[in-house]
Protein backbone atom coordinates (compact mmCIF):
# COMPACT_ATOMS: atom_id res chain seq x y z
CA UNK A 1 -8.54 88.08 -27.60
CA UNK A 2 -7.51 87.10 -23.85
CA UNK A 3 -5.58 84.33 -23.05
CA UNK A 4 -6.42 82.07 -20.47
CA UNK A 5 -5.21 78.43 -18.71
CA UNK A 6 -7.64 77.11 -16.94
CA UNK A 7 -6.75 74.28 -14.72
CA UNK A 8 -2.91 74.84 -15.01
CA UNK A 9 -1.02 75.41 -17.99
CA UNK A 10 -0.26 72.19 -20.26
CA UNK A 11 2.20 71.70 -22.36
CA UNK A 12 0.78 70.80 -26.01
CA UNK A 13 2.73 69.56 -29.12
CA UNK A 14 0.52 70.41 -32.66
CA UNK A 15 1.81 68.62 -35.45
CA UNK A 16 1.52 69.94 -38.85
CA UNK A 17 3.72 69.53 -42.53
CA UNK A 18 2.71 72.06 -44.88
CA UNK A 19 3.22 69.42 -47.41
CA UNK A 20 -0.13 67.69 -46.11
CA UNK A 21 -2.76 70.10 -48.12
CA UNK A 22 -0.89 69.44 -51.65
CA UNK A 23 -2.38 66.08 -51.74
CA UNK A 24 -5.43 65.12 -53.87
CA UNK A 25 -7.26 62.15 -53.91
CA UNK A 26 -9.38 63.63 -57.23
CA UNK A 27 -11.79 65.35 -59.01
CA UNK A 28 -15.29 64.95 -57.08
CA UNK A 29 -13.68 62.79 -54.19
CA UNK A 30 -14.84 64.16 -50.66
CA UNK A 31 -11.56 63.58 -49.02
CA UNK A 32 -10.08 66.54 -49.00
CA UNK A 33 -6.41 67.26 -47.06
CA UNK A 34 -6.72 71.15 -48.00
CA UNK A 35 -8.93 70.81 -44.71
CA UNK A 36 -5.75 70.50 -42.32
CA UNK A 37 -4.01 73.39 -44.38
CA UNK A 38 -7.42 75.47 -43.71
CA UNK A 39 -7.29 74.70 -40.31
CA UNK A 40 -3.99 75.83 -39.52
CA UNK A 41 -4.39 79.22 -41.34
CA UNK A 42 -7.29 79.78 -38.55
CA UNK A 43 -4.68 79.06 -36.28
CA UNK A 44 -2.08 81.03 -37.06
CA UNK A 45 -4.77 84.10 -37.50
CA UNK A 46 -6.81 83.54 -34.11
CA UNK A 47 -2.93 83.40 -32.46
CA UNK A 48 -3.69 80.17 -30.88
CA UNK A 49 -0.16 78.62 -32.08
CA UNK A 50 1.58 81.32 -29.77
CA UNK A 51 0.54 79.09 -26.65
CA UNK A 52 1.63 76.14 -28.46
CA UNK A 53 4.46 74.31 -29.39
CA UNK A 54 4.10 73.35 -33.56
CA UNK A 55 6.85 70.91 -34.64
CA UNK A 56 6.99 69.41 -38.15
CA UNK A 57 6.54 65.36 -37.72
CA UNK A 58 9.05 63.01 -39.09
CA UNK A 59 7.28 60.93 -41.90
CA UNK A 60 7.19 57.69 -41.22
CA UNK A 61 8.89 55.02 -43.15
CA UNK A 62 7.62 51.73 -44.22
CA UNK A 63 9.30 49.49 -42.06
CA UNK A 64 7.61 51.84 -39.20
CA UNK A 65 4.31 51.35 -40.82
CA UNK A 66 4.86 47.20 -40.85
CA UNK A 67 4.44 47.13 -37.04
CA UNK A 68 0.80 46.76 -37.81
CA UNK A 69 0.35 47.04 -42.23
CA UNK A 70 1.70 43.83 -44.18
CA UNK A 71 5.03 44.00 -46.16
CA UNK A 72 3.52 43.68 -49.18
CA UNK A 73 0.66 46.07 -48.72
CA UNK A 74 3.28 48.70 -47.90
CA UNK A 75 5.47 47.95 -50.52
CA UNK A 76 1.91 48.23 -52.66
CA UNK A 77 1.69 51.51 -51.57
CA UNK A 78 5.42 52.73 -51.76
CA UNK A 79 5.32 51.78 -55.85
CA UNK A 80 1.74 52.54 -56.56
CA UNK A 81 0.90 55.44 -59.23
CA UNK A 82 -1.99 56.87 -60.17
CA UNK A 83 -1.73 56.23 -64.07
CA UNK A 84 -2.72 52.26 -63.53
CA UNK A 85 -5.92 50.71 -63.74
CA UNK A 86 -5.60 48.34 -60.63
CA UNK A 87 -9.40 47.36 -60.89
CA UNK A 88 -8.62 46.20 -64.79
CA UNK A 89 -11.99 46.13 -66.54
CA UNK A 90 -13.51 42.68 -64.97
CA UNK A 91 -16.21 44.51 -62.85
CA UNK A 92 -16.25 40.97 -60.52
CA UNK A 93 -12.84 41.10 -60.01
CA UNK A 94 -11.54 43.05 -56.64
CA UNK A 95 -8.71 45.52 -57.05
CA UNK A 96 -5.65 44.52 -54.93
CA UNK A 97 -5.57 45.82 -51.24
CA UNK A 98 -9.42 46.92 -51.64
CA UNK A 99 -8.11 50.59 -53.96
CA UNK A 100 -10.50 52.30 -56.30
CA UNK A 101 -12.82 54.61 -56.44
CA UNK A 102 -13.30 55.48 -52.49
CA UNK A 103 -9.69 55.13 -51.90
CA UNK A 104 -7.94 55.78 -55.27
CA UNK A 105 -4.74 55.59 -55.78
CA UNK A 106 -3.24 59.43 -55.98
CA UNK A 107 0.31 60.79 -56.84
CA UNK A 108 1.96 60.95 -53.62
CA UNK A 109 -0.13 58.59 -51.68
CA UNK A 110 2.93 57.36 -49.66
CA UNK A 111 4.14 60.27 -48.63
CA UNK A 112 0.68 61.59 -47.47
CA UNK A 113 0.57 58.13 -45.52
CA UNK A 114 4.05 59.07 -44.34
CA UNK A 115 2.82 62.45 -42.90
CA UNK A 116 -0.28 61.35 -41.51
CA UNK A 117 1.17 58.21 -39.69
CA UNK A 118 4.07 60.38 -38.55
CA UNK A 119 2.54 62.83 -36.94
CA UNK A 120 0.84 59.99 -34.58
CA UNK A 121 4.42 57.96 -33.90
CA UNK A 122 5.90 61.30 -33.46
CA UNK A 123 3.01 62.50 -30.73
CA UNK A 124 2.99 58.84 -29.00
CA UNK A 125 6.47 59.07 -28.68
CA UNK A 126 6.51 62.73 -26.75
CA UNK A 127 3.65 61.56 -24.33
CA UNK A 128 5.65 58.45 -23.74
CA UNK A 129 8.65 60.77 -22.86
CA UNK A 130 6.44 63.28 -20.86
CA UNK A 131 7.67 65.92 -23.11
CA UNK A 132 4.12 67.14 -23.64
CA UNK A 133 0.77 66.32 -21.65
CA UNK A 134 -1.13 67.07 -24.99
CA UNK A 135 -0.25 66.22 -28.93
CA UNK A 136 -2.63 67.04 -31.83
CA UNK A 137 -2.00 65.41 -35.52
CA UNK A 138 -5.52 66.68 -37.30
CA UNK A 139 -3.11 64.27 -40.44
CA UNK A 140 -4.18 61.57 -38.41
CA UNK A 141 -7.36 59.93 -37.37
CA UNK A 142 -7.28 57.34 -40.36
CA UNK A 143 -9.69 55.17 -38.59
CA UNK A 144 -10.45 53.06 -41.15
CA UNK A 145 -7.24 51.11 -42.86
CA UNK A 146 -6.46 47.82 -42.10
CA UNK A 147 -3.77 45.06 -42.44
CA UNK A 148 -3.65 44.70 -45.45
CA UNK A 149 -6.20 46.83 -47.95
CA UNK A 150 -7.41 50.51 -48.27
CA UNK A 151 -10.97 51.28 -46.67
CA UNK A 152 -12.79 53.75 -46.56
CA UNK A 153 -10.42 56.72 -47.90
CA UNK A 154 -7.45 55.55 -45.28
CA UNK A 155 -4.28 53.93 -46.68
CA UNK A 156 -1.79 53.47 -43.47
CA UNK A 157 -3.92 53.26 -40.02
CA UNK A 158 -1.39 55.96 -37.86
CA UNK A 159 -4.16 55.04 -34.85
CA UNK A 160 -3.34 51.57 -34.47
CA UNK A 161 0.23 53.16 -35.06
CA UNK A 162 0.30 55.79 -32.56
CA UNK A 163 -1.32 52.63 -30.04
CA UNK A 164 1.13 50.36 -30.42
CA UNK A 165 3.55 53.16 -29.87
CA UNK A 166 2.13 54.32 -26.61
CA UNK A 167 1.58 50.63 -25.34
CA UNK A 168 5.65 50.71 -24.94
CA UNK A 169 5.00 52.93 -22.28
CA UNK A 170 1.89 52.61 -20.74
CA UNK A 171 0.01 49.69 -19.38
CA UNK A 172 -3.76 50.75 -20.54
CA UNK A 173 -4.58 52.91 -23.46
CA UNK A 174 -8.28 54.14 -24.18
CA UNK A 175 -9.12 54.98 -27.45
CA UNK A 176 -12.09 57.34 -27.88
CA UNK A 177 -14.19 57.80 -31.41
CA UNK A 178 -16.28 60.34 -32.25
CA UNK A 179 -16.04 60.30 -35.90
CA UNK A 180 -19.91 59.59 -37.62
CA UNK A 181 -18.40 56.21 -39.00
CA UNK A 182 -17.55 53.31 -36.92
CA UNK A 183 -13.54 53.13 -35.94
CA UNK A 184 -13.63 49.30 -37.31
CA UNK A 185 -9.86 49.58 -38.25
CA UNK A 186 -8.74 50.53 -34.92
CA UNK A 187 -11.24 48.42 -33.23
CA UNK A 188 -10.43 45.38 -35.37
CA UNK A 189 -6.92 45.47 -34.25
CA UNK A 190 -7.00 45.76 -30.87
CA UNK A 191 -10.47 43.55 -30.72
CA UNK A 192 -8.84 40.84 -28.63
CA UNK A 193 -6.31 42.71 -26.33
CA UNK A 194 -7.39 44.18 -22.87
CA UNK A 195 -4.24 46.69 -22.59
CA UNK A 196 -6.76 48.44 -25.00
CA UNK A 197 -10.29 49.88 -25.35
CA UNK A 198 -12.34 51.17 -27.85
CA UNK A 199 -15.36 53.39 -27.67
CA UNK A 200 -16.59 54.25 -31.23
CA UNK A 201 -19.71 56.48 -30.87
CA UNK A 202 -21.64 56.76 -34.46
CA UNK A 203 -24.26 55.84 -36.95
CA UNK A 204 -25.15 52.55 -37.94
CA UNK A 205 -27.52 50.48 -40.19
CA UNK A 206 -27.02 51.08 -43.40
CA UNK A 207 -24.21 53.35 -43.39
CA UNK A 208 -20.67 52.54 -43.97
CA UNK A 209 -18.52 50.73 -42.78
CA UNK A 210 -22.14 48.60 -41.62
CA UNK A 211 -19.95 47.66 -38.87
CA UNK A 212 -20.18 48.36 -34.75
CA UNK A 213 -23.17 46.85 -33.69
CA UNK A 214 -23.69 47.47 -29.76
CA UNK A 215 -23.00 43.48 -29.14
CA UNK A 216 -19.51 43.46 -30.58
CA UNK A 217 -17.54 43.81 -27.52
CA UNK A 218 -14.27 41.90 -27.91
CA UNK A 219 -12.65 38.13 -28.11
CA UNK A 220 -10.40 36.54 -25.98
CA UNK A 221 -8.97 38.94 -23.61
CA UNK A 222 -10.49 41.41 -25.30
CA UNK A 223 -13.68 40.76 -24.29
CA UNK A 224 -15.53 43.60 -22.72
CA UNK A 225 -12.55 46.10 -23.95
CA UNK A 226 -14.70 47.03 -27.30
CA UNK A 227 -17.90 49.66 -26.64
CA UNK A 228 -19.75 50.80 -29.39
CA UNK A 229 -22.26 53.17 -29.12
CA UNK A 230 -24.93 53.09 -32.51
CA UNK A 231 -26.55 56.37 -32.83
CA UNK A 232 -29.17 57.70 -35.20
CA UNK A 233 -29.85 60.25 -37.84
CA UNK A 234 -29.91 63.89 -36.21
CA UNK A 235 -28.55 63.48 -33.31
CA UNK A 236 -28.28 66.88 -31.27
CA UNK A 237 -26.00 68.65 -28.56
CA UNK A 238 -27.90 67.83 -26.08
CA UNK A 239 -28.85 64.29 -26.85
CA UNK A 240 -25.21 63.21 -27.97
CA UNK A 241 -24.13 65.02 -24.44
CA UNK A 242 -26.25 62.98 -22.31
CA UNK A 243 -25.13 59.69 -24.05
CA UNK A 244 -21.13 60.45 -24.37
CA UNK A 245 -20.21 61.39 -20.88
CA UNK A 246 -22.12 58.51 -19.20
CA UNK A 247 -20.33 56.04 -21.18
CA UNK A 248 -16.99 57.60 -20.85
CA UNK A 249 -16.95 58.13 -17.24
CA UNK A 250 -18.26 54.43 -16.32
CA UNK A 251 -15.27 53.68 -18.80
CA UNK A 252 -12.87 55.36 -17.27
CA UNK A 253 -14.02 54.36 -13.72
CA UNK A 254 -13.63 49.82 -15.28
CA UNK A 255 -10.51 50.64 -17.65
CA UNK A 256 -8.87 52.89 -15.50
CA UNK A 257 -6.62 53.67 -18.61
CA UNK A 258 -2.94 55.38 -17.93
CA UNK A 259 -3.44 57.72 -21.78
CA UNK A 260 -6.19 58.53 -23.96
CA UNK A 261 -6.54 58.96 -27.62
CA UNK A 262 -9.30 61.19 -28.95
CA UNK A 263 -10.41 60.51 -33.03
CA UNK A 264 -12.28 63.94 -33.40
CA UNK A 265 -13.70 63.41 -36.79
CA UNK A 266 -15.92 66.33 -38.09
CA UNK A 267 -17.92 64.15 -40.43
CA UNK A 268 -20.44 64.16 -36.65
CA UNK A 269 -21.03 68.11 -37.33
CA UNK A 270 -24.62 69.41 -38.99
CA UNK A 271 -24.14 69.93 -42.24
CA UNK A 272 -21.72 67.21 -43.22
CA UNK A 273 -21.30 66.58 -47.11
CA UNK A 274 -21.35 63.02 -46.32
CA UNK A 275 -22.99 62.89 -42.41
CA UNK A 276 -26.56 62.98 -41.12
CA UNK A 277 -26.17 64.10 -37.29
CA UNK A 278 -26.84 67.42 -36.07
CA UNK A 279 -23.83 68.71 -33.98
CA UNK A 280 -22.79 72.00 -33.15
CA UNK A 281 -19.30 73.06 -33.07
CA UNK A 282 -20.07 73.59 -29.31
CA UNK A 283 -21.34 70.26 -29.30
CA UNK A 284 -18.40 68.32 -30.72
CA UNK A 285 -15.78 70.55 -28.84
CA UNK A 286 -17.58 69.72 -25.49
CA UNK A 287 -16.63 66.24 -25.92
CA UNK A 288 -13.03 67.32 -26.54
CA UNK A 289 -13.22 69.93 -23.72
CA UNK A 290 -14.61 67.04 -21.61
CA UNK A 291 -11.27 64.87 -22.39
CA UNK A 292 -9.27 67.37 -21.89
CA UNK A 293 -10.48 67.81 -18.22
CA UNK A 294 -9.73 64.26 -17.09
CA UNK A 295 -5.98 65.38 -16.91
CA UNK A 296 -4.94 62.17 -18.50
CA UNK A 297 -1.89 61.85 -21.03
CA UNK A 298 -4.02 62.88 -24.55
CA UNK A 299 -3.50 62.51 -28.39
CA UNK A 300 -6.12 64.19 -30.41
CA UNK A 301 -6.73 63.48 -34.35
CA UNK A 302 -8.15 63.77 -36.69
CA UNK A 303 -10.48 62.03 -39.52
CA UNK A 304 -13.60 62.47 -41.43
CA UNK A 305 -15.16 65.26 -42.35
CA UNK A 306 -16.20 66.39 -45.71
CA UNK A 307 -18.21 70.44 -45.16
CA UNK A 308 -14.53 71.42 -45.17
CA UNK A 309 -14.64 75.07 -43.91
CA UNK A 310 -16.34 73.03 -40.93
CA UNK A 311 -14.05 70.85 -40.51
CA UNK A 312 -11.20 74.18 -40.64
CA UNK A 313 -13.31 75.73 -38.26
CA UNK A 314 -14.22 72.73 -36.12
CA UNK A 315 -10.41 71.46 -35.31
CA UNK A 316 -9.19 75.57 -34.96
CA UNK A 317 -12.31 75.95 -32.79
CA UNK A 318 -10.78 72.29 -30.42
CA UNK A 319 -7.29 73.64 -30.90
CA UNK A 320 -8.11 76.86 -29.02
CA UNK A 321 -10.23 74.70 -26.16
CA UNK A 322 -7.36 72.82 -25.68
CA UNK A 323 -4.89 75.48 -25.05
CA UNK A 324 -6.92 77.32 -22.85
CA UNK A 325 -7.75 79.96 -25.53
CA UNK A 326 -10.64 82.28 -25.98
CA UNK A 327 -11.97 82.80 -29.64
CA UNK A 328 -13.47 86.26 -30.57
């Protein structure tokens, strides 16, 4: 294996608690966090964490977590366990803060919220120090939690987090999606700001979240700061290439944005348990790859994906473009 830094050598912070892959949201349930444990094995075999620096995120605590969640959905989430029926039997009748069967409640939800949101304060807070021009949390990328309920098998949204830690900081922040689902929860908050914009490249019509048509595009001063980019079934390489970097660079030339953060779901890849495009690892790492060359302050997380030696493969595969590292 050679070892290479093209462009300059960057410093890059990976954050990873090997806590994260003891969590399980259930028999049957495609969510599974064994991914991120996967993915770091690769890692630590290839020798990409040499050129690295790995830290251990503090977890975040709930009054961290109520800079964007609701007191009482936090406090939900701090005392929920896994041996009570929160649905009840009255099929008509929603369970509290939207949990069931795609986001159940599991024993140690909190502290999996704790890691994954941690990891994203923790990585806003060293680009906002310019202790690091890269920071990876694969934890994170929980696009789809809101205010106040569950969606979508995300519990604490560390995005919106991570955002409203970097706005401290900087002026602008662009937040790039490329996740198969639309980034609603991130989008929704932010929806009528202009210190933020979203770009949420992925499926729609009748997929979930059935949100991210190409005409929502913000409110208030938001307006214009939300892009989304509806894409169909089997979308390749090629295609996906000739769509992404278009929209990014006219982005980047209106925004002009001072950090970016990258959502790098893997749910996008071929073969997806859940997904319906037709990516190549090459394909989804060129869009990181691209990022990465724009020299801007980056976070990269994670997200979906549910093909989970892909997923492994896919993030250890981004990991080693990112640090200037060739793969055998």
């Amino acid at each position: 294996m050679s070892f290479t830094q093209p462009g300059g050598n960057r410093k890059i912070c990976y954050y990873y608690d090997s806590e994260v892959g003891n969590y399980y949201y259930g028999q049957g349930h495609p969510m599974k966090p064994h991914r991120i444990r996967m993915a770091h094995n690769l890692l630590l075999n290839y020798g990409v964490l040499r050129n690295i620096q790995v830290l251990k995120p503090k977890r975040a605590t709930a009054e961290q977590m109520t800079l964007f969640h609701s007191d009482q959905y936090v406090n939900f989430l701090k005392n929920a366990r896994p041996e009570v029926n929160y649905e009840g039997n009255d099929r008509n009748k929603s369970s509290p803060h939207n949990v069931g069967e795609d986001s159940p409640i599991f024993d140690g939800i909190f502290e999996y919220s704790q890691i994954s949101s941690g990891g994203s304060i923790a990585g806003a807070n060293r680009l906002n120090r310019k202790d690091a021009d890269i920071v990876i949390n694969y934890a994170g990328g929980l696009h789809h939690a809101k205010k106040e309920f569950a969606s979508g098998f995300c519990y604490i949204n560390d995005i919106v987090l991570g955002i409203l830690e970097l706005l401290k900081y900087h002026e602008k922040v662009l937040y790039l999606d490329i996740d198969i689902h639309h980034g609603d929860g991130v989008e929704e908050a932010f929806y009528a700001t202009n210190r933020v914009m979203t770009v949420s490249f992925h499926k729609y019509g009748e997929f979930f979240p059935g949100t991210g048509d190409i005409r929502d595009i913000g409110i208030d001063k938001g307006k214009y700061h939300c892009v989304n980019v509806p894409l169909r079934d089997g979308i390749t390489d090629q295609v996906y290439e000739t769509i992404f970097k278009p929209v990014v660079n006219r982005v980047l030339e209106i925004f002009k944005p001072d950090v970016i953060v990258l959502q790098c779901g893997a749910d996008s890849l071929t073969g997806d348990r859940l997904g319906c495009f037709n990516l190549s690892l090459k394909g989804h790492g060129s869009c990181v790859e691209y990022i990465k060359s724009l020299r801007l302050p980056l976070m990269v997380l994670g997200g979906g994906g549910y093909t989970i030696r892909n997923v492994a493969r896919c993030w250890a595969y981004e990991t080693a473009l990112l640090a200037g590292v060739d793969l055998p």
